[in-house]
C-alpha atoms as a PDB file:
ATOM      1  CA  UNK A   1     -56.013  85.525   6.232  1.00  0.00           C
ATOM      2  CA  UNK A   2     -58.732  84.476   4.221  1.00  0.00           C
ATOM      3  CA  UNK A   3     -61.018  81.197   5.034  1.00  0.00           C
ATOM      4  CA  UNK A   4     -59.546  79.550   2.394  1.00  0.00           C
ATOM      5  CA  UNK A   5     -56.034  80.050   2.583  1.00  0.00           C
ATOM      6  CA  UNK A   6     -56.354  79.529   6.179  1.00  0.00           C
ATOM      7  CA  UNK A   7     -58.648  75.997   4.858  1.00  0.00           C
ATOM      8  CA  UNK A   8     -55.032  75.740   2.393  1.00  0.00           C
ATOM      9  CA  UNK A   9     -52.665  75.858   4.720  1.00  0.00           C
ATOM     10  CA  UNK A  10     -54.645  73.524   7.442  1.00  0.00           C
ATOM     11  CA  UNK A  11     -54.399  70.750   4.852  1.00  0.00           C
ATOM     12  CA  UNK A  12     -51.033  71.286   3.966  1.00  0.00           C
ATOM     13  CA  UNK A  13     -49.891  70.938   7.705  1.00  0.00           C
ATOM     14  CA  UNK A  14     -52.413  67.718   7.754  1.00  0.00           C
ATOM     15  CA  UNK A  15     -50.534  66.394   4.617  1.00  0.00           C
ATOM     16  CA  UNK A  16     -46.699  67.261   6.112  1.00  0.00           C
ATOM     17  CA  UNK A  17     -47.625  65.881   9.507  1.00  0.00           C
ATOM     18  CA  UNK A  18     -49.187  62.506   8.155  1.00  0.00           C
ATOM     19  CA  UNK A  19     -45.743  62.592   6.105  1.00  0.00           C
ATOM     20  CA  UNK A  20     -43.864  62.616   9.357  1.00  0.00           C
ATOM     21  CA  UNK A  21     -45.701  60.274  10.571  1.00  0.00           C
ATOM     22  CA  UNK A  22     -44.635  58.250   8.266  1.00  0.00           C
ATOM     23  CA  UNK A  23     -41.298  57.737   8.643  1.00  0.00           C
ATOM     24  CA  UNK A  24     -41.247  56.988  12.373  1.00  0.00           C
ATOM     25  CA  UNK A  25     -43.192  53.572  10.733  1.00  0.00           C
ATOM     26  CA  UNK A  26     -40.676  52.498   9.088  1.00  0.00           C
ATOM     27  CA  UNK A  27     -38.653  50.966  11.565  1.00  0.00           C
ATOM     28  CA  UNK A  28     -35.173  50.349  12.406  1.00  0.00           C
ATOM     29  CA  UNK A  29     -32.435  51.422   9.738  1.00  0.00           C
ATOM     30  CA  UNK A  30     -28.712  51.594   9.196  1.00  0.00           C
ATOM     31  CA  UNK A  31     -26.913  53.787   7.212  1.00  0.00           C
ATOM     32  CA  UNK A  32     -22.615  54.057   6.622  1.00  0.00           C
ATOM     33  CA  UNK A  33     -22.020  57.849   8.026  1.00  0.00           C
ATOM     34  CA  UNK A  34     -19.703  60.134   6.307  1.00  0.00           C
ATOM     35  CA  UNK A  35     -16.494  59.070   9.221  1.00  0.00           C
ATOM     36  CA  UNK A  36     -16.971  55.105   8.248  1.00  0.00           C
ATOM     37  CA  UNK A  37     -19.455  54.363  11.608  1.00  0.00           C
ATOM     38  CA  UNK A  38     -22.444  52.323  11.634  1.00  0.00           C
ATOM     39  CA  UNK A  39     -25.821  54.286  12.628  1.00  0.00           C
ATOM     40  CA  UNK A  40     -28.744  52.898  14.005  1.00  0.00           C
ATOM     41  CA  UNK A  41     -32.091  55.050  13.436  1.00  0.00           C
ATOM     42  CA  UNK A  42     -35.540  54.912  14.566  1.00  0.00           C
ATOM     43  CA  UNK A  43     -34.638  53.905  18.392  1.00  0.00           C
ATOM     44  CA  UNK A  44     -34.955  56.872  19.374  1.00  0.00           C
ATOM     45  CA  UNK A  45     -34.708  60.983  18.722  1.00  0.00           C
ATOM     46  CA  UNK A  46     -31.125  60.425  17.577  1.00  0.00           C
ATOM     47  CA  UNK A  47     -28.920  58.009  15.837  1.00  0.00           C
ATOM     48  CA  UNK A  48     -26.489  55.192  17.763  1.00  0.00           C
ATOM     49  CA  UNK A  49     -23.775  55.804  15.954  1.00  0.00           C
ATOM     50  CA  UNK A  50     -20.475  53.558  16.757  1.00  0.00           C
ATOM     51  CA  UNK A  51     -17.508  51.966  14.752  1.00  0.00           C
ATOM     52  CA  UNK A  52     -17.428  48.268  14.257  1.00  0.00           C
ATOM     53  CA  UNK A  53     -15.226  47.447  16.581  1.00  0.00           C
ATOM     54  CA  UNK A  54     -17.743  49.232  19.291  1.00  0.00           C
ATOM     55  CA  UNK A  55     -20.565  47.556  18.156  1.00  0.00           C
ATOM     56  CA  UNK A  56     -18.965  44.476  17.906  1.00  0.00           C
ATOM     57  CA  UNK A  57     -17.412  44.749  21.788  1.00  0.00           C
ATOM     58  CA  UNK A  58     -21.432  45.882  22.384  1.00  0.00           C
ATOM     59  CA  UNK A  59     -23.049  42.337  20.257  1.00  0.00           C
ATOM     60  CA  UNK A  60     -20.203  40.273  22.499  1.00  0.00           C
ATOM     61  CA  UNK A  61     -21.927  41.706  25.680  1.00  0.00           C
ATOM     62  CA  UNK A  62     -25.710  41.078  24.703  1.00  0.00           C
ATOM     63  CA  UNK A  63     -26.241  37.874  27.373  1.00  0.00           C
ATOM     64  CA  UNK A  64     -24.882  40.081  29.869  1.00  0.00           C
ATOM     65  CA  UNK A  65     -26.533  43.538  28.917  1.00  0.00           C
ATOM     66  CA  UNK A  66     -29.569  40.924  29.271  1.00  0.00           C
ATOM     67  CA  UNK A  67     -28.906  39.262  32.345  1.00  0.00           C
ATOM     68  CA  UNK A  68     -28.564  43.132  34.214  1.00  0.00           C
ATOM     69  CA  UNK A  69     -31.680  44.209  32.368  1.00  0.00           C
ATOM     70  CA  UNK A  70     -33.451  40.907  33.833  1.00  0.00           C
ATOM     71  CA  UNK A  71     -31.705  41.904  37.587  1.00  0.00           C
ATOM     72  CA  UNK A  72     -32.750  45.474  37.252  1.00  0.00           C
ATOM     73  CA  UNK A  73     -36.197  45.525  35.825  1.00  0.00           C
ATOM     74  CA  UNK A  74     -37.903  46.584  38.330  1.00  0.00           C
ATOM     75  CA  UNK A  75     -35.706  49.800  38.357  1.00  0.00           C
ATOM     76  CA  UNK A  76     -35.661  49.953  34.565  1.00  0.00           C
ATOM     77  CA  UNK A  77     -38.459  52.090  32.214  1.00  0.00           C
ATOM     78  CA  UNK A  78     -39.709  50.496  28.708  1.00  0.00           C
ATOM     79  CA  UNK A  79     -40.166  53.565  26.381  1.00  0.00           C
ATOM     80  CA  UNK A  80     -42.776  51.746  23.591  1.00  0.00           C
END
């Protein structure tokens, strides 16, 4: 390869990965998926995807999902 399409394509990877970047910046979303479930993004690698009724059953736990992660901590990792 030449020293500037090597030059070229060095940008473009600078460009796509500043692109990528990007989006992990944005946050938490939600999105409907294509069987009717809820989908929660930017957590992690993948989607939480569950169906009302399982995320409600999860929201009704949240003191106690708490309260363990309070009991454990000391056995739990934070991923920031």
């Amino acid at each position: 390869m030449a020293e500037s399409d090597l030059q070229a394509e060095i940008a473009r990877l600078r460009a796509e990965n500043d692109r990528l970047k990007g989006r992990s910046e944005r946050g938490v979303t939600m999105k409907v998926s294509e069987k009717g479930a809820l989908s929660v993004y930017g957590l992690g690698r993948f989607p939480i995807t569950l169906y009302k009724e399982q995320w409600r059953k999860v929201l009704s736990m949240a003191a106690e999902i708490e309260e363990y992660i309070q009991e454990n901590d000391s056995k739990l990792k934070a991923k920031e």
